[in-house]
Protein backbone atom coordinates (compact mmCIF):
# COMPACT_ATOMS: atom_id res chain seq x y z
CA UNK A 1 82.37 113.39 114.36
CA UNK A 2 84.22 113.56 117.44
CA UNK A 3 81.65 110.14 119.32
CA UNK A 4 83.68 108.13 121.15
CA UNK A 5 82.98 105.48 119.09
CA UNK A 6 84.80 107.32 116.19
CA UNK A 7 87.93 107.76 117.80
CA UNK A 8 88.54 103.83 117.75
CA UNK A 9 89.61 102.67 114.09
CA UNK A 10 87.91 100.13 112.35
CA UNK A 11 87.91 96.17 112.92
CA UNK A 12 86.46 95.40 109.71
CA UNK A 13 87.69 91.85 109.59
CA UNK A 14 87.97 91.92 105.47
CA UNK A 15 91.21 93.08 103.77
CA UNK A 16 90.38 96.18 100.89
CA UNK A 17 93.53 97.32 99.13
CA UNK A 18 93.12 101.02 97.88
CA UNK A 19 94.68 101.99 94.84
CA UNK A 20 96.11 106.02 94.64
CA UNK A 21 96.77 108.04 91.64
CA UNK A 22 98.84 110.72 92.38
CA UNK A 23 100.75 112.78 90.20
CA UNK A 24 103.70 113.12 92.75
CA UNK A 25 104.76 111.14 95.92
CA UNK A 26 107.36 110.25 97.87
CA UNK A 27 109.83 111.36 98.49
CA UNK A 28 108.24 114.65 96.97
CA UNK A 29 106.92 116.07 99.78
CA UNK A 30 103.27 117.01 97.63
CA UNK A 31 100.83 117.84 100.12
CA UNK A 32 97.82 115.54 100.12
CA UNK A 33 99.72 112.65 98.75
CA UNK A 34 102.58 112.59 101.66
CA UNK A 35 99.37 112.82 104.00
CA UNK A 36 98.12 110.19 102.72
CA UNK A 37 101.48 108.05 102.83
CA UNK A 38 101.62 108.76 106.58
CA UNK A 39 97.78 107.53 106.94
CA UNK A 40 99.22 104.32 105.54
CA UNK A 41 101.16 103.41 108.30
CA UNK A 42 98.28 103.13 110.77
CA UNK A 43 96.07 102.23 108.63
CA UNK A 44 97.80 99.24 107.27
CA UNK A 45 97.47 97.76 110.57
CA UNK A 46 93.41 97.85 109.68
CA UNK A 47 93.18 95.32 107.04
CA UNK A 48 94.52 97.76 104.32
CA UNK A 49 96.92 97.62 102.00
CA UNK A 50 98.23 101.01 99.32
CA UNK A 51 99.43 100.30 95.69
CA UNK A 52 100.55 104.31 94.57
CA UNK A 53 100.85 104.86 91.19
CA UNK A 54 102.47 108.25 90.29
CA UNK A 55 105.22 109.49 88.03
CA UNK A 56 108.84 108.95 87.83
CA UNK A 57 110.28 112.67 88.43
CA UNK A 58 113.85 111.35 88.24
CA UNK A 59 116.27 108.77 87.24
CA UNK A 60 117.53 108.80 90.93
CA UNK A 61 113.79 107.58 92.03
CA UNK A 62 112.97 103.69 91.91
CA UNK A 63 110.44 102.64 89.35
CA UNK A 64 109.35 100.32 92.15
CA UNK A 65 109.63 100.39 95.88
CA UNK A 66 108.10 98.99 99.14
CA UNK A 67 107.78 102.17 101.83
CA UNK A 68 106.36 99.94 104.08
CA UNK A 69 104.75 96.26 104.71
CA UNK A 70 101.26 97.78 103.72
CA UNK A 71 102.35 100.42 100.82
CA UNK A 72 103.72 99.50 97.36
CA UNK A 73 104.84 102.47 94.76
CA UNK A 74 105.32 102.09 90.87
CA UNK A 75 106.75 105.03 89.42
CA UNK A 76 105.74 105.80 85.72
CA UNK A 77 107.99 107.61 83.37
CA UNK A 78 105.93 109.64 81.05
CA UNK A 79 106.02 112.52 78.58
CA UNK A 80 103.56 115.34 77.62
CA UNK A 81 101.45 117.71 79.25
CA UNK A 82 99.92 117.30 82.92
CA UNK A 83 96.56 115.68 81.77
CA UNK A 84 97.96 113.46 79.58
CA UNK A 85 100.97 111.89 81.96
CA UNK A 86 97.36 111.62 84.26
CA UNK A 87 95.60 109.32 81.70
CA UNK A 88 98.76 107.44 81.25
CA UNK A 89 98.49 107.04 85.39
CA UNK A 90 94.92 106.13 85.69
CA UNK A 91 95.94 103.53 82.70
CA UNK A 92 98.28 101.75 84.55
CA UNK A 93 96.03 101.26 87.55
CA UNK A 94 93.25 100.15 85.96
CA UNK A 95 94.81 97.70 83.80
CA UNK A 96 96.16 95.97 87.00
CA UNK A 97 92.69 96.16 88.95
CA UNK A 98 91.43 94.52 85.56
CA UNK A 99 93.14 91.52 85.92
CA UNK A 100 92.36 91.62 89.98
CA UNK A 101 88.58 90.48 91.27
CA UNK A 102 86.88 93.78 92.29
CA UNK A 103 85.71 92.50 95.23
CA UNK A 104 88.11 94.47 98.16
CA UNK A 105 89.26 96.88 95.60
CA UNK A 106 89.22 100.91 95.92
CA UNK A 107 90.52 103.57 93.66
CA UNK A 108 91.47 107.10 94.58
CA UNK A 109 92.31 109.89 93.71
CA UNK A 110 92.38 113.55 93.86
CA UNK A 111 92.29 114.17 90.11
CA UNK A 112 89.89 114.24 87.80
CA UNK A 113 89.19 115.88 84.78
CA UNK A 114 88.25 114.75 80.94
CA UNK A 115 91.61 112.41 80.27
CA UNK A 116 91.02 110.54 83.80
CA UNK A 117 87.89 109.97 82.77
CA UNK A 118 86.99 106.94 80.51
CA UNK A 119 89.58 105.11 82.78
CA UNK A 120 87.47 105.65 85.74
CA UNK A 121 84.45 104.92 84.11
CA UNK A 122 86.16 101.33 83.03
CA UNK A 123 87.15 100.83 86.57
CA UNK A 124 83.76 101.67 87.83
CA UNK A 125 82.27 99.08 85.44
CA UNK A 126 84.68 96.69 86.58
CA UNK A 127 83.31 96.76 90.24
CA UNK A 128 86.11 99.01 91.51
CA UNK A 129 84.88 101.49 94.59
CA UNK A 130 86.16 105.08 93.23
CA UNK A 131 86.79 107.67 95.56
CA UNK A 132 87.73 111.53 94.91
CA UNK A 133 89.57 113.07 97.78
CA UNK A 134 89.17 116.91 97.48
CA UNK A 135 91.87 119.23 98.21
CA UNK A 136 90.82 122.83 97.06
CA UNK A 137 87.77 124.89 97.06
CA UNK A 138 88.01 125.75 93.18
CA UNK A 139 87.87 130.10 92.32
CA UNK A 140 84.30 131.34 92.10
CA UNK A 141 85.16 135.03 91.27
CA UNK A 142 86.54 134.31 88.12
CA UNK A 143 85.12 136.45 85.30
CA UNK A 144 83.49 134.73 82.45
CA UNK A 145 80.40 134.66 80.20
CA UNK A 146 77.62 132.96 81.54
CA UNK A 147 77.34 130.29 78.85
CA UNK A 148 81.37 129.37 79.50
CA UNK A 149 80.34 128.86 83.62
CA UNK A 150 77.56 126.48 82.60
CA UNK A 151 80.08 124.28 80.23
CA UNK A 152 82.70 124.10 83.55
CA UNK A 153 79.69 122.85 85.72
CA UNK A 154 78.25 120.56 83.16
CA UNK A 155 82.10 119.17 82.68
CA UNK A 156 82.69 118.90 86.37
CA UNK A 157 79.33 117.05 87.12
CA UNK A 158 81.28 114.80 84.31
CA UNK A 159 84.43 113.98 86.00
CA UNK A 160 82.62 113.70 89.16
CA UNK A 161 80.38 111.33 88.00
CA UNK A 162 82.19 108.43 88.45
CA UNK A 163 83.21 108.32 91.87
CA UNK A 164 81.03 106.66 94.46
CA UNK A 165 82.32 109.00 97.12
CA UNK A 166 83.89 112.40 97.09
CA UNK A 167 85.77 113.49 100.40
CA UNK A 168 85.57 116.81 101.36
CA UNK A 169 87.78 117.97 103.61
CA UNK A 170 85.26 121.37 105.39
CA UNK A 171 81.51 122.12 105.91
CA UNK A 172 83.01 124.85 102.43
CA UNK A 173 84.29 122.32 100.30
CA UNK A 174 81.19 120.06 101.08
CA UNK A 175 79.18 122.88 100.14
CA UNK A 176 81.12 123.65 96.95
CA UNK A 177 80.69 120.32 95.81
CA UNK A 178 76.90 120.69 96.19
CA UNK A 179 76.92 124.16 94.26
CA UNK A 180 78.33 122.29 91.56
CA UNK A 181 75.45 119.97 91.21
CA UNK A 182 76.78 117.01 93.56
CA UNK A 183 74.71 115.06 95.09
CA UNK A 184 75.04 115.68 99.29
CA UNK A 185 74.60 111.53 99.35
CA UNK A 186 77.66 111.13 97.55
CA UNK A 187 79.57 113.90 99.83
CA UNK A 188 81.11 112.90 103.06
CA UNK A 189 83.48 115.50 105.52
CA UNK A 190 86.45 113.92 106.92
CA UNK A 191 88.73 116.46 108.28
CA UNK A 192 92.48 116.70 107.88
CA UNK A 193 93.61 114.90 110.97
CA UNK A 194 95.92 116.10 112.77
CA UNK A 195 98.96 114.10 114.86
CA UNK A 196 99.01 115.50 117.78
CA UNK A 197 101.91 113.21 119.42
CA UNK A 198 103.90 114.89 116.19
CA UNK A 199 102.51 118.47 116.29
CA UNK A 200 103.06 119.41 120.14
CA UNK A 201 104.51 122.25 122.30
CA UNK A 202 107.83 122.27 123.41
CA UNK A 203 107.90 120.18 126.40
CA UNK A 204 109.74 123.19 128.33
CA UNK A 205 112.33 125.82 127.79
CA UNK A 206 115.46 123.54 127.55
CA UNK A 207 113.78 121.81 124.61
CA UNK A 208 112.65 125.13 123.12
CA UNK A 209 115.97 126.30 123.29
CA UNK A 210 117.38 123.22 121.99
CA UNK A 211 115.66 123.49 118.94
CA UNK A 212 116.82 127.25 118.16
CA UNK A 213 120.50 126.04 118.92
CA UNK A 214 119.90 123.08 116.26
CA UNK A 215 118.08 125.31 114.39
CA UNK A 216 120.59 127.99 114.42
CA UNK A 217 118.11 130.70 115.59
CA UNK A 218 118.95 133.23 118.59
CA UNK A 219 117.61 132.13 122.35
CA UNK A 220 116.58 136.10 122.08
CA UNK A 221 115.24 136.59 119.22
CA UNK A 222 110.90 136.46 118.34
CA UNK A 223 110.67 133.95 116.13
CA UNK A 224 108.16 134.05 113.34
CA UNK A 225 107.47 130.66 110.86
CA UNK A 226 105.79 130.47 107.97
CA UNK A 227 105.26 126.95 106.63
CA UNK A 228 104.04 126.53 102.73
CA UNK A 229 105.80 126.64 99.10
CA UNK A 230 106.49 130.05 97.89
CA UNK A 231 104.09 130.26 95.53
CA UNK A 232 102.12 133.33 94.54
CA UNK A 233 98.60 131.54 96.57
CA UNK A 234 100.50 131.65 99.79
CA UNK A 235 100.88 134.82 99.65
CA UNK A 236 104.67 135.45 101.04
CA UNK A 237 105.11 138.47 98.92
CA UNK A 238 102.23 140.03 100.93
CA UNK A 239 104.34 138.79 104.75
CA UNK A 240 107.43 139.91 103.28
CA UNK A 241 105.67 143.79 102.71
CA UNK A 242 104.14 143.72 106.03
CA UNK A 243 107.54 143.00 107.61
CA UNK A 244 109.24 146.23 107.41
CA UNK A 245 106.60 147.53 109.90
CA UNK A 246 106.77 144.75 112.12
CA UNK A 247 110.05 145.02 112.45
CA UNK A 248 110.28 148.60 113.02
CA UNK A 249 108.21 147.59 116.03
CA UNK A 250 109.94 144.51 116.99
CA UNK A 251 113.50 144.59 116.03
CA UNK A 252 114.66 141.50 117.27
CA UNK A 253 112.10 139.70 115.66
CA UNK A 254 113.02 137.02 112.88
CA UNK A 255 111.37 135.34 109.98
CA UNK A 256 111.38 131.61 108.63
CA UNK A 257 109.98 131.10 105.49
CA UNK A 258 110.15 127.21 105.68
CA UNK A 259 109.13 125.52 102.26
CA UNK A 260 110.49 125.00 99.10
CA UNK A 261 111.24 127.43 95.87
CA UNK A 262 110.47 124.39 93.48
CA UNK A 263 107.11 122.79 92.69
CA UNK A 264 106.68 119.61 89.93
CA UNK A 265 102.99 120.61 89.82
CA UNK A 266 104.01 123.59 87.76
CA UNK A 267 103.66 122.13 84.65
CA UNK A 268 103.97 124.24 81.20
CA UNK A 269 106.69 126.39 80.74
CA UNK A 270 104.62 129.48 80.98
CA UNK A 271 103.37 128.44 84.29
CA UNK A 272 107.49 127.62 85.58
CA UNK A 273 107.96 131.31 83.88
CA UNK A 274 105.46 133.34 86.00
CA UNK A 275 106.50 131.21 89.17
CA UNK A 276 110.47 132.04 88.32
CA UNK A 277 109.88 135.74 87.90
CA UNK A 278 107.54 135.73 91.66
CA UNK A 279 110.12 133.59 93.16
CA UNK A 280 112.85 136.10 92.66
CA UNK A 281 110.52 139.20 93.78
CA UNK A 282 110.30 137.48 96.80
CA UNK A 283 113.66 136.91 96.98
CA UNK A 284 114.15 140.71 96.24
CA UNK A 285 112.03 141.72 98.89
CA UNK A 286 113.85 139.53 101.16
CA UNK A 287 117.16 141.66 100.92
CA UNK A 288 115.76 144.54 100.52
CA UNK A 289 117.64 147.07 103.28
CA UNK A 290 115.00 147.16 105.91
CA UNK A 291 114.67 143.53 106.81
CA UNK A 292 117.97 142.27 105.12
CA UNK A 293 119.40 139.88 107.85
CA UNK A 294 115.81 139.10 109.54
CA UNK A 295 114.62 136.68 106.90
CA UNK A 296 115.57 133.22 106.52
CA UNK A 297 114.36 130.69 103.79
CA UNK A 298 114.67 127.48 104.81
CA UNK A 299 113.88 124.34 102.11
CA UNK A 300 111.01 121.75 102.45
CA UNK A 301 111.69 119.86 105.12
CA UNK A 302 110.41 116.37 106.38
CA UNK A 303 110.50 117.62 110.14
CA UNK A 304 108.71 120.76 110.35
CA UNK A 305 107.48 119.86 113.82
CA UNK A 306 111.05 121.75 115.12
CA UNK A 307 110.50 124.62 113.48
CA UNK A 308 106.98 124.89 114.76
CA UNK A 309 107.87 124.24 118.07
CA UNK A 310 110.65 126.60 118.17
CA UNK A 311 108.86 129.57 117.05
CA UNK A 312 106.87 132.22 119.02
CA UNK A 313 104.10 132.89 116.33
CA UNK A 314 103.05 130.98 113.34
CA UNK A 315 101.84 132.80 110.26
CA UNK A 316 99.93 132.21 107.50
CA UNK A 317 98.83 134.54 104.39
CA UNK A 318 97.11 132.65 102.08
CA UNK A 319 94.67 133.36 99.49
CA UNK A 320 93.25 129.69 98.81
CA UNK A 321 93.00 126.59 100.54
CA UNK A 322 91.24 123.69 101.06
CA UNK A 323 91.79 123.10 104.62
CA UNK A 324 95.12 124.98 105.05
CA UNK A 325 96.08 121.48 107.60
CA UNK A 326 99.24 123.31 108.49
CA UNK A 327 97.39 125.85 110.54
CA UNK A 328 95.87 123.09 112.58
CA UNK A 329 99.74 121.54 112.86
CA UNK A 330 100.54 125.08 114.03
CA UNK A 331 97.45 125.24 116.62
CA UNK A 332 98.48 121.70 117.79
CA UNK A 333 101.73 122.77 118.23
CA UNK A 334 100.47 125.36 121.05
CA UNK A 335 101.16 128.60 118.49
CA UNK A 336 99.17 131.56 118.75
CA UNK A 337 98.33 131.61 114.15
CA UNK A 338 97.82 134.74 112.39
CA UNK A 339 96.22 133.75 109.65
CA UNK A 340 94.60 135.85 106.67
CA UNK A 341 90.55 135.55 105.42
CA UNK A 342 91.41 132.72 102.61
CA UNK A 343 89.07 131.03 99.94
CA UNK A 344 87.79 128.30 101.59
CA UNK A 345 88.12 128.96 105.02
CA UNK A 346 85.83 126.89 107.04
CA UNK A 347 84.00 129.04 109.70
CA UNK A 348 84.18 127.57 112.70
CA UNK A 349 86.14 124.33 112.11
CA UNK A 350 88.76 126.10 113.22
CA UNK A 351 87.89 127.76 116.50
CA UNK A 352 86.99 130.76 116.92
CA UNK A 353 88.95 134.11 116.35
CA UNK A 354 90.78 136.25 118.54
CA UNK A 355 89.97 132.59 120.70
CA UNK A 356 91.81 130.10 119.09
CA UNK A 357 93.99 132.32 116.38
CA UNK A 358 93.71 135.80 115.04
CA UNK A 359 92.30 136.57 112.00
CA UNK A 360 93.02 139.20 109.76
CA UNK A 361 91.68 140.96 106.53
CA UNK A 362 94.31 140.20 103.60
CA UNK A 363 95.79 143.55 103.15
CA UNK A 364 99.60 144.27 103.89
CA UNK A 365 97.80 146.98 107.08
CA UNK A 366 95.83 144.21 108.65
CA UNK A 367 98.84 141.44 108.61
CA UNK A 368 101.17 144.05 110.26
CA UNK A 369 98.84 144.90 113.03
CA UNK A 370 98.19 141.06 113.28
CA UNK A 371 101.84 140.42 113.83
CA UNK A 372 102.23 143.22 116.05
CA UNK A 373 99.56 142.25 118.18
CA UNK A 374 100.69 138.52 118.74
CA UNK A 375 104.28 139.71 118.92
CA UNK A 376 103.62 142.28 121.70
CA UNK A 377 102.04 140.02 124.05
CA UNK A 378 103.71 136.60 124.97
CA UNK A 379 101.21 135.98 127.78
CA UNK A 380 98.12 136.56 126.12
CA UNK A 381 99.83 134.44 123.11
CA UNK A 382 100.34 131.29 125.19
CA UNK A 383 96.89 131.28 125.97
CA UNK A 384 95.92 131.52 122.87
CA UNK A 385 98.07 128.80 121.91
CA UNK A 386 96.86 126.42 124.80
CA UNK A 387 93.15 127.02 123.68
CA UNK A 388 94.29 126.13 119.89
CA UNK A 389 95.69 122.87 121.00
CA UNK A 390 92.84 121.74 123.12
CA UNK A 391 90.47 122.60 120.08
CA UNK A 392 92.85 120.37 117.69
CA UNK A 393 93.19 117.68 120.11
CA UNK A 394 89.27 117.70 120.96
CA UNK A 395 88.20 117.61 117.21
CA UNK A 396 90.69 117.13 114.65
CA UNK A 397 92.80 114.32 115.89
CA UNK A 398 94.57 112.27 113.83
CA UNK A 399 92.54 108.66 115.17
CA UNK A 400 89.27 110.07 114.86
CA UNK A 401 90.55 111.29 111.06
CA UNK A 402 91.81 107.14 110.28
CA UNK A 403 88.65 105.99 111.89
CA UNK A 404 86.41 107.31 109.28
CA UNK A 405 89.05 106.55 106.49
CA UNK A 406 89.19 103.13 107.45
CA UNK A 407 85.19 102.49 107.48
CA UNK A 408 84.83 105.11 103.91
CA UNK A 409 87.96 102.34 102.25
CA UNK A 410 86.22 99.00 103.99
CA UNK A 411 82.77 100.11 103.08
CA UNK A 412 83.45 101.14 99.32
CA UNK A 413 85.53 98.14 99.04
CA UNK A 414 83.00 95.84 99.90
CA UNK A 415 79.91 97.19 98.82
CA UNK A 416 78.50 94.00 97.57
């Protein structure tokens, strides 16, 4: 991946416009579609235009609105459950690729499941290049009969089958796809890029502690950021029991829990229940006596890049991920990353431990000694952090990450 020849973005000469379905955009901030709005930018220099179609989450959010010269958005209001506001998406877009010549035409999407499915099908038929874009390595520990694991497959091989092309992300989600009876022809890697003009170390101290006075966080104290939605898979209820030790150790060390409380993709009431009641455990643990005062919630936030170059040590506790891209933001940002052993984690792709990052078993023990250890040492940390960013920039720059994109949206565009 990383050929010279790569890192230069394609000049196919033909225009392909690439239709997403996404169940929330901008301004949402919903992690694979806002990467994907910020690919648009330099990618609509490239011959290629975006038409988003996703759903209306307010009345305060235009039904229809140009981001940019090269991406369009049409917000759909729609009732009932998840799957079924997903059909009514994948309706909309076909209907207007119907009435468009296929020729130049792409579909994508990182959805896909029974509802989505005859509409795919009809925009396959129709000459449309469909593309899947994976963004989690799906649970293979979960306990049922054998019978019930051979219906998921057999249903997955069905809402796969329509795509020309399904993106993974790692060498693990590649594979995952493949366990599930996906053809490796059909399967191409394209990391996460990574913008490293964005995600970059502090230029020097006076920027550094620029940042903490914007910020509002001590010149003095060891920062510590954690960057993700509190949700229960991020794990923040295991950080926030493995800080009481750390701190015990390092008193003048301070947490940032940057990310928001709410999430749309919580559908069904049951589902906004259980996140409610682990939302306020974690804000319990939060104020609980021994670490009241050291933690600091801080909502979603657009710029992120501050917070990651104003911190000492990044963290990251997660149980599943596809990629986990904000780890490789961190690295590029110069941080030395404790991270946790996560579902998915792609061996390898991002450095090597105790190299690149520390990694940890996921037990509250393992995280505290993890923290310990990168909080101790500052020197040993900005090596750590200098090796991180030379991996990121080396391998999973953002232009070598458009390059392939481009080619992938140009080639399934114009496949005839």
């Amino acid at each position: 991946m990383g050929s010279q020849g790569e890192a230069s973005i394609s000049k196919h000469k033909a225009t392909t416009n690439v239709s997403l379905v996404f169940r929330h955009f901008h301004p949402i901030l919903a992690g694979a579609a806002e990467r994907f709005r910020r690919y648009s930018i330099p990618l609509a220099k490239e011959g290629l235009t975006f038409q988003t179609y996703t759903l209306r989450e307010g009345e305060e959010h235009l039904e229809e609105e140009t981001l940019h010269a090269g991406l369009h958005v049409r917000r759909i209001t729609v009732n009932g459950g998840a799957w079924q506001r997903d059909a009514v998406l994948f309706q909309k877009a076909y209907e207007t690729l119907a009435r468009l010549p296929a020729h130049g035409q792409v579909l994508q999407t990182s959805l896909a499941h029974g509802l989505a499915r005859p509409w795919l099908k009809r925009a396959r038929a129709h000459g449309v290049g469909c593309l899947y874009v994976g963004t989690m390595v799906g649970d293979d520990d979960v306990p049922a009969p054998l019978w019930r694991r051979i219906l998921q497959r057999w249903r997955m091989r069905q809402d796969y089958a329509h795509f020309h092309t399904l993106v993974a992300s790692t060498g693990v989600m590649a594979q995952w796809f493949e366990q599930r009876g996906i053809r490796k022809n059909r399967i191409e890697i394209i990391p996460n890029g990574v913008d490293t003009t964005r995600f970059r170390p502090a230029a020097d101290a006076s920027e550094k502690a620029a940042l903490r006075t914007e910020l509002g966080i001590s010149l003095e104290a060891k920062l510590v950021v954690f960057v993700g939605s509190i949700v229960p898979r991020k794990g923040v209820d295991l950080l926030l029991r493995s800080w009481p030790e750390t701190l015990a150790h390092h008193p003048d060390a301070r947490l940032a829990l940057v990310g928001g409380f709410e999430r749309p993709t919580f559908m069904t009431q049951d589902r906004i229940a259980a996140l409610t009641e682990y939302q306020n455990g974690v804000r319990a643990l939060a104020e609980s006596a021994d670490v009241r005062g050291s933690v600091q919630f801080v909502p979603e936030t657009p710029t992120v890049e501050k917070w990651l170059r104003a911190a000492d040590v990044f963290v990251f506790p997660s149980e599943q991920e596809g990629m986990g891209n904000v780890v490789l933001e961190a690295m590029a940002c110069g941080l030395p990353s404790v991270i946790t052993r996560f579902k998915g984690l792609p061996e390898g792709e991002f450095g090597e431990p105790g190299c690149e990052f520390h990694l940890v078993p996921r037990t509250e023990a393992d995280l505290t000694a993890g923290l310990r250890t990168a909080l101790a040492d500052p020197k040993h940390g900005e090596i750590m952090g200098k090796h991180a960013r030379d991996w990121i920039r080396d391998r999973m720059d953002l232009r070598l990450t458009l390059a392939r994109y481009a080619q992938l949206y140009h080639r399934l565009g114009h496949r005839h």
